[in-house]
C-alpha atoms as a PDB file:
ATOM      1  CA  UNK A   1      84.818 179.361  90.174  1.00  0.00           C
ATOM      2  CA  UNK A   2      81.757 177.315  89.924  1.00  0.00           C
ATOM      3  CA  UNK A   3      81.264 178.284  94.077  1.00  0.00           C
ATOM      4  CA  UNK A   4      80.685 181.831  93.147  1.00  0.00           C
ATOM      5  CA  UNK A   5      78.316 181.146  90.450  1.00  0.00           C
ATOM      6  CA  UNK A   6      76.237 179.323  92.966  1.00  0.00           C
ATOM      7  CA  UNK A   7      76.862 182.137  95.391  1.00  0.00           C
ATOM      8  CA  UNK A   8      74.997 184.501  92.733  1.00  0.00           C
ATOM      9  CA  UNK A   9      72.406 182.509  91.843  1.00  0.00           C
ATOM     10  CA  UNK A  10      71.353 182.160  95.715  1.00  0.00           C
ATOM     11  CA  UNK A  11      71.515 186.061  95.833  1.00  0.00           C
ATOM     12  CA  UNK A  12      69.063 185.874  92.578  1.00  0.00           C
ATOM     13  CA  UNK A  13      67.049 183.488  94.270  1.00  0.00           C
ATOM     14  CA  UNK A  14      67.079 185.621  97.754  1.00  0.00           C
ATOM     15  CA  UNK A  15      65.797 189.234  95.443  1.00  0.00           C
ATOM     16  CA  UNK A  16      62.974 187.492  94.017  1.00  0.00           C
ATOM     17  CA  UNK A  17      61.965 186.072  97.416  1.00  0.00           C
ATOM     18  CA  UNK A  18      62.207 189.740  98.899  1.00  0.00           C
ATOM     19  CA  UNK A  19      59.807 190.976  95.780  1.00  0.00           C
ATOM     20  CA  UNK A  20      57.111 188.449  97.064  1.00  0.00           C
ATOM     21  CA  UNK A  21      57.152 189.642 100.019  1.00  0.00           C
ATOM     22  CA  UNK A  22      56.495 193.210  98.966  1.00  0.00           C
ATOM     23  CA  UNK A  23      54.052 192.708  96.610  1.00  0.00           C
ATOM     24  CA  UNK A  24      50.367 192.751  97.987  1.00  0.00           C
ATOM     25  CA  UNK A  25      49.258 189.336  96.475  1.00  0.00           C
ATOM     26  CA  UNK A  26      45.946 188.980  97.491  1.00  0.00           C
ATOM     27  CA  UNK A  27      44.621 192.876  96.168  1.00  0.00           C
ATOM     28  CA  UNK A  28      46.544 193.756  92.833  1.00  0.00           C
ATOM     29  CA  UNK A  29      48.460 190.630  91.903  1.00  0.00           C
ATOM     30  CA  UNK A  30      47.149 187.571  89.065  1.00  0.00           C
ATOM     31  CA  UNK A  31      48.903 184.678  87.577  1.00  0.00           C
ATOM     32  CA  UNK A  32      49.728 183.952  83.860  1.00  0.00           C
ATOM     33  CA  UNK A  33      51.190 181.187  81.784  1.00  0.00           C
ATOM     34  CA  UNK A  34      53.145 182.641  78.892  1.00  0.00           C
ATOM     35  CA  UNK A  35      54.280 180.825  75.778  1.00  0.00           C
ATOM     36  CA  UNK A  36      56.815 182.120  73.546  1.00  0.00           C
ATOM     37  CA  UNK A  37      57.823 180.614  69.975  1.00  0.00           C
ATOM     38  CA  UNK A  38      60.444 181.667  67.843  1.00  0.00           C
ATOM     39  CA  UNK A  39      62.617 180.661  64.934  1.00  0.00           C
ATOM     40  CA  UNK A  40      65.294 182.082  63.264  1.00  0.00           C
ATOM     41  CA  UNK A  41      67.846 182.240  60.014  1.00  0.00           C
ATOM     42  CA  UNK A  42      70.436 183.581  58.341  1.00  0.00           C
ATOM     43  CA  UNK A  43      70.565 184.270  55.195  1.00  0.00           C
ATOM     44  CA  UNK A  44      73.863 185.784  54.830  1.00  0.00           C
ATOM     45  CA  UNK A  45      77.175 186.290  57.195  1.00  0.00           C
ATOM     46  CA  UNK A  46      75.748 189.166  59.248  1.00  0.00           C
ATOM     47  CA  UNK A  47      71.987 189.010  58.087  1.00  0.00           C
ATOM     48  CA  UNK A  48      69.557 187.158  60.275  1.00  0.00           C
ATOM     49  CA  UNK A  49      65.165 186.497  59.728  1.00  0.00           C
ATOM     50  CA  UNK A  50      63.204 186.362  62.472  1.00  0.00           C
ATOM     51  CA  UNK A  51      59.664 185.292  63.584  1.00  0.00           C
ATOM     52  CA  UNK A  52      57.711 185.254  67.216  1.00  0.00           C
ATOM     53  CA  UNK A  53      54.581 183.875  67.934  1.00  0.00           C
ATOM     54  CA  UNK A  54      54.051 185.000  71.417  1.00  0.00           C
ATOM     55  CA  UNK A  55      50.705 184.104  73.876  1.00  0.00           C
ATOM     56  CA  UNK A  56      49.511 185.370  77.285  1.00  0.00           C
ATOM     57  CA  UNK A  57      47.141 182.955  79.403  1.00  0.00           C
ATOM     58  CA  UNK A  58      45.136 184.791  82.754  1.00  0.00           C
ATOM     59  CA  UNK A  59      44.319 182.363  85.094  1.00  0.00           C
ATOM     60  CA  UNK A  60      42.382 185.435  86.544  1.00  0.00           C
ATOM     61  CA  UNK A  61      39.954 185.320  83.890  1.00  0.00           C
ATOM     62  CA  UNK A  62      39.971 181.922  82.631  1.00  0.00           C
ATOM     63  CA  UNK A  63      41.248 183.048  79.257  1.00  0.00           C
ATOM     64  CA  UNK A  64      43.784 183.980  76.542  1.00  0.00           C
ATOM     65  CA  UNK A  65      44.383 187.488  76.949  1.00  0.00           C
ATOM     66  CA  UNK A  66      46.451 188.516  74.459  1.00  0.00           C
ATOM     67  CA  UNK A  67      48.571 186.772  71.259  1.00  0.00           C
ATOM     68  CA  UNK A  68      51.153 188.385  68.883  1.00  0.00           C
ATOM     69  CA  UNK A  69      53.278 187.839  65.577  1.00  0.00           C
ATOM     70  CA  UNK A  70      56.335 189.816  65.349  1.00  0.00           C
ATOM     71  CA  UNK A  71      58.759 189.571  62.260  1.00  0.00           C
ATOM     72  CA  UNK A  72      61.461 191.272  60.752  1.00  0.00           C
ATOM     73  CA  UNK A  73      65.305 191.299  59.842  1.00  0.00           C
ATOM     74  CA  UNK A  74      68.524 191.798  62.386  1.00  0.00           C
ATOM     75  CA  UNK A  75      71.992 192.987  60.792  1.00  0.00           C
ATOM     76  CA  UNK A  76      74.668 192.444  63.078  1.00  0.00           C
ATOM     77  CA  UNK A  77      78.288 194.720  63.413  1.00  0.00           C
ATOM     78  CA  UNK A  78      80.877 193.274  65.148  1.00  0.00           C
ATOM     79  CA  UNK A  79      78.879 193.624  68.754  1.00  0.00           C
ATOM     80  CA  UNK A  80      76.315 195.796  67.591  1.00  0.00           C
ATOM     81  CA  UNK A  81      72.941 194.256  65.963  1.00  0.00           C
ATOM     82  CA  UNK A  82      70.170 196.203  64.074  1.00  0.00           C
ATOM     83  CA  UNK A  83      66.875 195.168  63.857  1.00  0.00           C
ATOM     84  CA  UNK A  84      63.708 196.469  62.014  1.00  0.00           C
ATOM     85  CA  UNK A  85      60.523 194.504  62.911  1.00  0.00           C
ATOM     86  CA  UNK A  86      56.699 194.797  62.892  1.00  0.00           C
ATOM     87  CA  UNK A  87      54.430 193.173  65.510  1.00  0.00           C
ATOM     88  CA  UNK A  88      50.448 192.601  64.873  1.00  0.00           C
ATOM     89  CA  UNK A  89      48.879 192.140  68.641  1.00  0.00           C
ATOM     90  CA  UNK A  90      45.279 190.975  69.381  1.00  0.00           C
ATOM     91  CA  UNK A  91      44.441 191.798  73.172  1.00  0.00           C
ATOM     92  CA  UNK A  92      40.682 190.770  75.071  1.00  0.00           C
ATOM     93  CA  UNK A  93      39.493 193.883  76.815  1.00  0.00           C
ATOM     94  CA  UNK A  94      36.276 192.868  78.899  1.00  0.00           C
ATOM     95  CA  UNK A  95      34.048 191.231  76.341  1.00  0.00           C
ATOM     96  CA  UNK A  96      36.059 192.910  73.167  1.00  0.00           C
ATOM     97  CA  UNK A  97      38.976 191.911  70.974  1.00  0.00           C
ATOM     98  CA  UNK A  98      41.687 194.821  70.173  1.00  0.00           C
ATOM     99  CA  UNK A  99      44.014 194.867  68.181  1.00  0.00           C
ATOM    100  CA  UNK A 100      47.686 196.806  67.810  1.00  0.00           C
ATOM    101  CA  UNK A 101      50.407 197.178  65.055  1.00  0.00           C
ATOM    102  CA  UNK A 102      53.690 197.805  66.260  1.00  0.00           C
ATOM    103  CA  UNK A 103      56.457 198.570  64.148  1.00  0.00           C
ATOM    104  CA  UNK A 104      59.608 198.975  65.966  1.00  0.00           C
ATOM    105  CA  UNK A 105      63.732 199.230  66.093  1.00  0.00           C
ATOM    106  CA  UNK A 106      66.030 196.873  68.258  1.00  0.00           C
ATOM    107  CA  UNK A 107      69.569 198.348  68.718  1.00  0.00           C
ATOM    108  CA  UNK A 108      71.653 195.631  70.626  1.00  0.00           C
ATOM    109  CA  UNK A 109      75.193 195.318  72.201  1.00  0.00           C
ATOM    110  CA  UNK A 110      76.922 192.499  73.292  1.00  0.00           C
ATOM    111  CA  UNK A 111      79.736 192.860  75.723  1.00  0.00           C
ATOM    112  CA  UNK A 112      80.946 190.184  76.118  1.00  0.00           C
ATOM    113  CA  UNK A 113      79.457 186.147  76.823  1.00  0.00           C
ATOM    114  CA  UNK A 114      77.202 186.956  79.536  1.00  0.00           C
ATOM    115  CA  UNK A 115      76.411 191.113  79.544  1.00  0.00           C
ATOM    116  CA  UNK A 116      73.529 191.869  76.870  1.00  0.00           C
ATOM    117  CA  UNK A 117      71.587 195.146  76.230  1.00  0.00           C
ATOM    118  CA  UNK A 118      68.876 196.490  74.128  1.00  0.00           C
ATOM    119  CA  UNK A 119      66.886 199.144  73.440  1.00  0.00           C
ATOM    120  CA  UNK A 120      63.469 199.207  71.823  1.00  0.00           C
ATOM    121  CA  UNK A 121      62.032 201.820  69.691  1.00  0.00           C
ATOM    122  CA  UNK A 122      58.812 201.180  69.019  1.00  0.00           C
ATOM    123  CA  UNK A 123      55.693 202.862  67.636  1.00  0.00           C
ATOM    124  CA  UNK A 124      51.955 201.773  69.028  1.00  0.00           C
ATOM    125  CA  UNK A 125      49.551 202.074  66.701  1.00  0.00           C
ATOM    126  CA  UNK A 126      46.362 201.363  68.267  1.00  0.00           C
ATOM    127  CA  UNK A 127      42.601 201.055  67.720  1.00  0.00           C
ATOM    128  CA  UNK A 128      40.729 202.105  70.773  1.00  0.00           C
ATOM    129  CA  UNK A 129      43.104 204.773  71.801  1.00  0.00           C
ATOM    130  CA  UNK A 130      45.800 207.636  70.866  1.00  0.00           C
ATOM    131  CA  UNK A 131      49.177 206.370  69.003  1.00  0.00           C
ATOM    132  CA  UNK A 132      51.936 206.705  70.920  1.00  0.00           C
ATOM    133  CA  UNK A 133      55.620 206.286  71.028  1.00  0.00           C
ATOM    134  CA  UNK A 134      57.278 204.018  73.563  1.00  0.00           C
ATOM    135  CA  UNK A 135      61.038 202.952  74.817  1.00  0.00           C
ATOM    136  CA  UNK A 136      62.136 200.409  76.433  1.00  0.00           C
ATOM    137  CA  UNK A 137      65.780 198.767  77.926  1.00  0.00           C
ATOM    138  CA  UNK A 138      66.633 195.510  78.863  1.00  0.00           C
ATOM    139  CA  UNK A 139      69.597 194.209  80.175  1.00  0.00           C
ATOM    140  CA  UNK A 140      70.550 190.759  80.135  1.00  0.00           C
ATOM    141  CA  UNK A 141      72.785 188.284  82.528  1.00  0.00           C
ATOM    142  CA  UNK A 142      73.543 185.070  81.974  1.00  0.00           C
ATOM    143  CA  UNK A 143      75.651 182.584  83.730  1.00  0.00           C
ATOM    144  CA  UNK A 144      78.291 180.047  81.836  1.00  0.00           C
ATOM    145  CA  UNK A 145      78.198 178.050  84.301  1.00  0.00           C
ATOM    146  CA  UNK A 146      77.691 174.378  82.138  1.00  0.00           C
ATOM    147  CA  UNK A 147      77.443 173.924  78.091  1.00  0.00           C
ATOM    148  CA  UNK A 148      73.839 173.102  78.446  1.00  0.00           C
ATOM    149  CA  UNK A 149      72.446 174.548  80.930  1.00  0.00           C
ATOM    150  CA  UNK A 150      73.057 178.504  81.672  1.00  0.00           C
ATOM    151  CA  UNK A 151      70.859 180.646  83.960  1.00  0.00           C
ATOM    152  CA  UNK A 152      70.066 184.012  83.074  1.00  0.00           C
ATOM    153  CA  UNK A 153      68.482 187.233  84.765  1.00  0.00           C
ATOM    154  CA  UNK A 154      67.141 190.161  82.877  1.00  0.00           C
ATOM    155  CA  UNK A 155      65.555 193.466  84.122  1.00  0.00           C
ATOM    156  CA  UNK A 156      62.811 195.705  81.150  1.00  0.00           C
ATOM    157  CA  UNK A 157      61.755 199.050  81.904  1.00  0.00           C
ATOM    158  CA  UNK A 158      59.260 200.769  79.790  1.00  0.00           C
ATOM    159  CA  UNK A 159      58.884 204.403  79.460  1.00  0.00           C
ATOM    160  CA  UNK A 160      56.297 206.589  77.408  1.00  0.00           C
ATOM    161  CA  UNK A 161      55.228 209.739  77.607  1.00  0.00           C
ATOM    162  CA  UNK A 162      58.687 210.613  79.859  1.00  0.00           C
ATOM    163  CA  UNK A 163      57.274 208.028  82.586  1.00  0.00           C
ATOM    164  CA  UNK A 164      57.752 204.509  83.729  1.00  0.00           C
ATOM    165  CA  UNK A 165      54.769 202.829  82.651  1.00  0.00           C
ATOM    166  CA  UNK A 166      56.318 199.226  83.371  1.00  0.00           C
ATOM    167  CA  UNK A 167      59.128 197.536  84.663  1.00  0.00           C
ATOM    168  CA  UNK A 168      59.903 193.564  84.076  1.00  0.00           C
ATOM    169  CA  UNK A 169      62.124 191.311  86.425  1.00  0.00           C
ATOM    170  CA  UNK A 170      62.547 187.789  84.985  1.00  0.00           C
ATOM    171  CA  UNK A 171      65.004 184.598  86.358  1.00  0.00           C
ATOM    172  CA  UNK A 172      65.353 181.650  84.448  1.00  0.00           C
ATOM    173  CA  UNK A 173      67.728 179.105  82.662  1.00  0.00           C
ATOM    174  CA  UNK A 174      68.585 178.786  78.976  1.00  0.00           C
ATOM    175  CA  UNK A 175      68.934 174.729  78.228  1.00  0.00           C
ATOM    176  CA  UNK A 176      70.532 174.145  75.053  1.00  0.00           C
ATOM    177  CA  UNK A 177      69.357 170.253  72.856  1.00  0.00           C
ATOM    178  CA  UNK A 178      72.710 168.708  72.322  1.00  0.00           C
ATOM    179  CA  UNK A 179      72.996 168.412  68.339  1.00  0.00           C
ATOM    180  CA  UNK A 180      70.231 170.120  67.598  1.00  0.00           C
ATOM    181  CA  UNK A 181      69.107 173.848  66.505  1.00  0.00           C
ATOM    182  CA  UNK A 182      66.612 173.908  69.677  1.00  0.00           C
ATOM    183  CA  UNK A 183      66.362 175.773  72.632  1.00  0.00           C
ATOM    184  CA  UNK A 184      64.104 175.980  75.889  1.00  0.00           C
ATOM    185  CA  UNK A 185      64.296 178.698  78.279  1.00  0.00           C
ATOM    186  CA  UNK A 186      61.444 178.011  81.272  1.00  0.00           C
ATOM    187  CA  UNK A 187      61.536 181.327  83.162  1.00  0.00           C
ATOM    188  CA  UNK A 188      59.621 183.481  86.374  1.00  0.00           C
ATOM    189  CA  UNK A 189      58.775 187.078  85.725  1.00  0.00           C
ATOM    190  CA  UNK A 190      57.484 189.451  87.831  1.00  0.00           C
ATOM    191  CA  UNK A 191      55.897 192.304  85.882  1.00  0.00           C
ATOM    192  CA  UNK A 192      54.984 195.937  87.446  1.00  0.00           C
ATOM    193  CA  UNK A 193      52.367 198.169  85.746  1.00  0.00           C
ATOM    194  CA  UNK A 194      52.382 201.724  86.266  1.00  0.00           C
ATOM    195  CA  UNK A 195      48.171 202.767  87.448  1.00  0.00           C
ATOM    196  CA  UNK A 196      47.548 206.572  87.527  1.00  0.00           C
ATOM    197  CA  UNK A 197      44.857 208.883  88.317  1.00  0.00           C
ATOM    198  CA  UNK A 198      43.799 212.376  88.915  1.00  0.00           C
ATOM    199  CA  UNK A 199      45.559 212.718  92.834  1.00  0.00           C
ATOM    200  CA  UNK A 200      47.528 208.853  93.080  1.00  0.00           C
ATOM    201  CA  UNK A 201      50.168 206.455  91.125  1.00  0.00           C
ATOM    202  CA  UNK A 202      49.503 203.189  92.278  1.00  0.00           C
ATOM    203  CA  UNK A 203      51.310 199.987  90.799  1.00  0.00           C
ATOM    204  CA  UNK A 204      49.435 196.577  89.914  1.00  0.00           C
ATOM    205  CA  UNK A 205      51.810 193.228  89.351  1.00  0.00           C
ATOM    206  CA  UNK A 206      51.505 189.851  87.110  1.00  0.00           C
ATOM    207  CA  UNK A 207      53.270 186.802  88.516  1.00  0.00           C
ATOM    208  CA  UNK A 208      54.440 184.860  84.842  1.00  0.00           C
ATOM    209  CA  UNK A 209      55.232 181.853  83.848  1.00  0.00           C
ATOM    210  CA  UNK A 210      57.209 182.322  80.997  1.00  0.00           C
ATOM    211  CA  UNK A 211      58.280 179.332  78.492  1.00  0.00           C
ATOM    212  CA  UNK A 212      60.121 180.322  75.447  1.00  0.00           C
ATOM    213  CA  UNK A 213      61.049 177.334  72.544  1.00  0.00           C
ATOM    214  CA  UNK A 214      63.494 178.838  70.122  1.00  0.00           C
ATOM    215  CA  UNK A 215      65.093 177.316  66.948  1.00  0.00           C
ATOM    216  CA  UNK A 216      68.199 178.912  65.232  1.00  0.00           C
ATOM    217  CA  UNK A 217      69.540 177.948  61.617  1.00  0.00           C
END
């Protein structure tokens, strides 16, 4: 059993090879560090509290790009869980600092031990630019491979205005702290942004590296 867990991780390992190789690097591709903390509760059987700190680092730039605090409340059926949340985003553009608030709705289904999706409602309320609505579905895959130690792929797509705007491919491993409520999940993503004009779609990418420290009561 364990051979043909290794088998699929080596196929993993062979995709995101293949994606380097068709990405133009050198033109329309930059490096970030990403650092992802959350912690959550609770409070009742089925009733969970949540809270995200989330920041971006561009090693293009030198800088933090972007940092966000997202909060809210999951209630969980069976293998269905609801979630209502609100996110508060400050992003550097050129010399400026934005800023976004982004309520949104998590609908998520568990099928079994490793198969995980969700979909994302989520309204953008912006300050240099029109609101909009925005959707996006991720699917999750992880690997039970060892109690500790479990790799996991996942795949995002974004879609607004009846287009994909962005797409996210990610590959890491989800190590558990024996005895404790902590988790780290170091992870690669490989992130695809959608760049239109008047006569052309063209597509920029972000090379991540994405650490995520997670506590659960």
């Amino acid at each position: 059993m364990k051979e043909k867990y290794f088998f699929v991780i080596r196929k993993l390992l062979l995709i995101f090879f293949l994606l380097f190789l068709f990405v133009d690097v050198k033109s329309q591709t930059n490096f970030e560090n990403w650092s992802v903390f959350d912690i959550a509760g609770k409070v009742k059987n089925n009733i969970e509290l949540k809270f995200e700190y989330k920041n971006k680092y561009s090693h293009e730039n030198s800088q933090l790009r972007s940092s966000h605090v997202d909060f809210g409340v999951s209630y969980k059926i069976n293998k269905l869980t609801i979630g209502g949340f609100y996110r508060e985003i400050y992003e550097r553009k050129k010399e400026s600092r934005v800023s976004e608030f982004r309520p949104h709705l998590d609908f998520s289904y568990k099928f079994n031990d490793n198969l995980k999706l969700r979909f994302r409602n989520e309204y953008r309320i912006k300050e240099l630019s029109d609101n909009a609505f925005r959707f996006r579905f991720r699917s999750s895959y992880s690997l039970n491979i060892w109690d500790n130690f479990n790799p996991f792929f996942q795949n995002e797509i974004f879609i607004s205005k009846k287009q994909l705007v962005r797409d996210r491919v990610s590959l890491g491993i989800n190590i558990k702290i024996n005895n404790t409520p902590f988790k780290i999940k170091p992870s690669y993503l490989l992130e695809a942004n959608r760049k239109s004009s008047e006569n052309t779609v063209d597509w920029s990418y972000r090379h991540v590296l994405l650490i995520a420290f997670n506590i659960r009561f």
